[in-house]
C-alpha atoms as a PDB file:
ATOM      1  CA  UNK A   1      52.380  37.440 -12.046  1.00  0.00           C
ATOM      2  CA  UNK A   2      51.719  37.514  -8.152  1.00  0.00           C
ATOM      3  CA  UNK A   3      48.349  35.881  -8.492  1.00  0.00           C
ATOM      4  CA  UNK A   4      49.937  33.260 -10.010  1.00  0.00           C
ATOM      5  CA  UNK A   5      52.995  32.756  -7.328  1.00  0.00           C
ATOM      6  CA  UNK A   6      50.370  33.305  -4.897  1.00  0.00           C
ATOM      7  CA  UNK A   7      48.765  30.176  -5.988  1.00  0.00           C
ATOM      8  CA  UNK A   8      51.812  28.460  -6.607  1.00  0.00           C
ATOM      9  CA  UNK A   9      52.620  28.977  -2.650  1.00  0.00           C
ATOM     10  CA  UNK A  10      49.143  27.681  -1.866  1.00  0.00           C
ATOM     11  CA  UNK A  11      49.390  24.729  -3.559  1.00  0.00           C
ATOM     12  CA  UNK A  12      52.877  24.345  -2.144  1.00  0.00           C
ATOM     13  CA  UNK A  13      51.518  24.548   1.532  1.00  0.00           C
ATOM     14  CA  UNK A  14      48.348  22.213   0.826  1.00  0.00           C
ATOM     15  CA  UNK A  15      51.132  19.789  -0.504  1.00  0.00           C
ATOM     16  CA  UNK A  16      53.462  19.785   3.069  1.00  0.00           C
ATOM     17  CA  UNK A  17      50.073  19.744   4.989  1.00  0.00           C
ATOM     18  CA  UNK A  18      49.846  16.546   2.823  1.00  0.00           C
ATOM     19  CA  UNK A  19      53.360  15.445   4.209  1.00  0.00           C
ATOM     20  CA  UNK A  20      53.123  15.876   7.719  1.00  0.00           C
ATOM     21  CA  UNK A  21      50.020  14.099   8.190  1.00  0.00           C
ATOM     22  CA  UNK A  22      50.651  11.101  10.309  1.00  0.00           C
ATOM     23  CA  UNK A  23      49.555   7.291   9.883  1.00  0.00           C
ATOM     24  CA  UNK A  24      46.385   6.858  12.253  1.00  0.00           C
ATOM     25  CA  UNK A  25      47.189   3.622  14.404  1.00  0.00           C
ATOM     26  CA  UNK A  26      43.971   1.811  14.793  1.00  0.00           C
ATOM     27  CA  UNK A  27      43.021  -1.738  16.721  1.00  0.00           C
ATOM     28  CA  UNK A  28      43.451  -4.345  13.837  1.00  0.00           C
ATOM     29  CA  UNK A  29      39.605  -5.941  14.895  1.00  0.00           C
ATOM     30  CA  UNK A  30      37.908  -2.215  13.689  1.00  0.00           C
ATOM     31  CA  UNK A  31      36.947  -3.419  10.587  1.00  0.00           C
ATOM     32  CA  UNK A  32      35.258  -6.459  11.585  1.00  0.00           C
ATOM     33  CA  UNK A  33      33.909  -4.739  14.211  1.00  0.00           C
ATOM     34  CA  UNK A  34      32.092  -1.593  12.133  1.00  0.00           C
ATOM     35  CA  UNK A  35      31.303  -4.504   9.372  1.00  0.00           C
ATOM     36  CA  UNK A  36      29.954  -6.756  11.990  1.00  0.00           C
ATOM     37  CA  UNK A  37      27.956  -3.131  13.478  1.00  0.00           C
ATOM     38  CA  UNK A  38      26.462  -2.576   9.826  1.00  0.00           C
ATOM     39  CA  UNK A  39      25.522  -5.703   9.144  1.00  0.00           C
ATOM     40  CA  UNK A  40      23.497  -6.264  12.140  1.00  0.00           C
ATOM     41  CA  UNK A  41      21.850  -2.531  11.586  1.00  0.00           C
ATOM     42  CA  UNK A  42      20.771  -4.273   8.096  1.00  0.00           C
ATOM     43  CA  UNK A  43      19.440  -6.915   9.306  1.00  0.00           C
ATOM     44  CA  UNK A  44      17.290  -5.366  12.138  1.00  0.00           C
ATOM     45  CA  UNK A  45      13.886  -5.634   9.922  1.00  0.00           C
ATOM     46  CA  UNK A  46      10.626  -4.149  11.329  1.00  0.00           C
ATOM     47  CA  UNK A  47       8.190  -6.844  11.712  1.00  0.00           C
ATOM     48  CA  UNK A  48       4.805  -7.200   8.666  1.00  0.00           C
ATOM     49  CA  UNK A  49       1.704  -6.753  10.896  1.00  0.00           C
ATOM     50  CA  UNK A  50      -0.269  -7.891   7.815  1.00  0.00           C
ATOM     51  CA  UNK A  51       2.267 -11.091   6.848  1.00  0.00           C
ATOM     52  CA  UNK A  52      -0.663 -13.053   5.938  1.00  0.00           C
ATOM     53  CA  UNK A  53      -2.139 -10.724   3.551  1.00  0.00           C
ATOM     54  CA  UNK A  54       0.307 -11.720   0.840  1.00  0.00           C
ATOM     55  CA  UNK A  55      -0.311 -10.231  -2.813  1.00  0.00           C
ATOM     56  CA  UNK A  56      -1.642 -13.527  -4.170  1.00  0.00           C
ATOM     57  CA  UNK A  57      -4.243 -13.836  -1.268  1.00  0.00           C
ATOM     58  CA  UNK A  58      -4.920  -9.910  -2.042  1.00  0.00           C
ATOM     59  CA  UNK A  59      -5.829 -10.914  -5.676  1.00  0.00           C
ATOM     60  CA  UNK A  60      -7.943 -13.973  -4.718  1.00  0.00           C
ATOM     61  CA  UNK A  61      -9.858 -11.699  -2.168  1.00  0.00           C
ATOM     62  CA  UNK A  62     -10.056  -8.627  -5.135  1.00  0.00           C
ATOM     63  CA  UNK A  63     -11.637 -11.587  -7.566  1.00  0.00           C
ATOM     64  CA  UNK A  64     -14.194 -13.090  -4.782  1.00  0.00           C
ATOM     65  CA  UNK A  65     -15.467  -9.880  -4.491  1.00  0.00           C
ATOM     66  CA  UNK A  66     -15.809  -8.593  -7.638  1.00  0.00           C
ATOM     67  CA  UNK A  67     -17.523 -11.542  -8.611  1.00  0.00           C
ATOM     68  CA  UNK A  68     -19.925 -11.344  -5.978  1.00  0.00           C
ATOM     69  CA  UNK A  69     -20.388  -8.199  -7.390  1.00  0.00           C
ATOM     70  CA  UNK A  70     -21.622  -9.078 -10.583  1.00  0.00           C
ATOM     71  CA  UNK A  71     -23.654 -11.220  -9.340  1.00  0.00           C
ATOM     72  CA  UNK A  72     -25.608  -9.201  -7.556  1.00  0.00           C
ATOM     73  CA  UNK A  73     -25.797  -7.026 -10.414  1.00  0.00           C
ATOM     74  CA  UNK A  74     -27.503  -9.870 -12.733  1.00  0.00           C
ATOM     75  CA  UNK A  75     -29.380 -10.958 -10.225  1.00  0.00           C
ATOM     76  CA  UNK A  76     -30.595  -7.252  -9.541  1.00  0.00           C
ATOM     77  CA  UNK A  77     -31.916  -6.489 -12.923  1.00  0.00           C
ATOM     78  CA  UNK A  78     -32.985 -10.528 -14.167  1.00  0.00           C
ATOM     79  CA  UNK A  79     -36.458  -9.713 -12.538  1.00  0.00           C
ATOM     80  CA  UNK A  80     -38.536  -8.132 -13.978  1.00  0.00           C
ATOM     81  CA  UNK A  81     -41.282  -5.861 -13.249  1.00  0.00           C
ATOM     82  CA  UNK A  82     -43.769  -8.073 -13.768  1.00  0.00           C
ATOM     83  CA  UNK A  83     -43.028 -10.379 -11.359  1.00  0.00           C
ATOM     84  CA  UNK A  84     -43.246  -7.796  -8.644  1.00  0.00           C
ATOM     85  CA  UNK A  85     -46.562  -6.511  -9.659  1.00  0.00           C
ATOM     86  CA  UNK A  86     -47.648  -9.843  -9.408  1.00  0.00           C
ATOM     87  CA  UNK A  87     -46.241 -10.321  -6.486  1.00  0.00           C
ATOM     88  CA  UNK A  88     -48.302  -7.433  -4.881  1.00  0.00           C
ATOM     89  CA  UNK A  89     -51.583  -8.681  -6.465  1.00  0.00           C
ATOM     90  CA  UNK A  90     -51.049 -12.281  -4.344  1.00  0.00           C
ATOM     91  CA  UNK A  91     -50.262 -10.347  -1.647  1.00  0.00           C
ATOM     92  CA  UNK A  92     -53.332  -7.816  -1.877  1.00  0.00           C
ATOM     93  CA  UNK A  93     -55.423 -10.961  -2.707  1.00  0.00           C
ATOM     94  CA  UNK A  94     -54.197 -13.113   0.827  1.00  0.00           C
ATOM     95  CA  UNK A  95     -54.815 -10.382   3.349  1.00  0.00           C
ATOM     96  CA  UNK A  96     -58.099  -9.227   1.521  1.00  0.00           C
ATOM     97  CA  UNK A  97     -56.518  -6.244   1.076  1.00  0.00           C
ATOM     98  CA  UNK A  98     -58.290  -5.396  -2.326  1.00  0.00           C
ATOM     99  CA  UNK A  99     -61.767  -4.243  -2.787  1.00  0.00           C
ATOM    100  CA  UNK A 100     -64.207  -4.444  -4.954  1.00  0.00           C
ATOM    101  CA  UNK A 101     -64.340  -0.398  -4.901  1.00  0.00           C
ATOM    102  CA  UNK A 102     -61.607   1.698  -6.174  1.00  0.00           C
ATOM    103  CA  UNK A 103     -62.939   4.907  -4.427  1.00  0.00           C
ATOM    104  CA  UNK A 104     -60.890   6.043  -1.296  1.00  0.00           C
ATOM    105  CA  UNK A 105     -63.674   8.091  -0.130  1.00  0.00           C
ATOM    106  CA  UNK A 106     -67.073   5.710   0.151  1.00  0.00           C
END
């Protein structure tokens, strides 16, 4: 039974601390003033460095590229071996670069 009158008595005195707690008098402009304080904290917005690289113009760019991408690719393997071999033969055949012995050592 005295635990519970003890916290019958506490709850008591938390109630009259309740009670004598007085009305805070404040300047009739402090609300307008913190609202006017947070609203201008809000709106303080760091500045893009990269504005111009907008997602749109970071899609075109991804596309360009990859595209230039595959075309190198094609482009890459269309020729054929052939065509460089042949290539070396007109070369070797200009500059006189070919003769009529295939022996390193004569």
């Amino acid at each position: 039974m005295e635990n519970k009158q003890h916290i019958n008595n506490q709850v008591d005195d938390t109630f009259n601390v309740l009670d004598k707690i007085e009305k805070v008098k404040v300047n009739h402009f402090f609300k307008h003033k913190v609202l006017q304080k947070i609203n201008t904290d809000i709106e303080v917005v760091k500045p893009i460095k990269f504005s111009w690289f907008t997602p749109n113009f970071q899609l075109a760019t991804l596309s360009i590229v990859l595209l230039l991408n595959i075309g190198a690719i094609f482009y890459a393997f269309s020729i054929t071996e052939n065509t460089s071999t042949s290539d070396l033969d007109i070369f070797a055949q200009e500059y006189s670069l070919r003769s009529k012995n295939d022996s390193l050592l004569k």
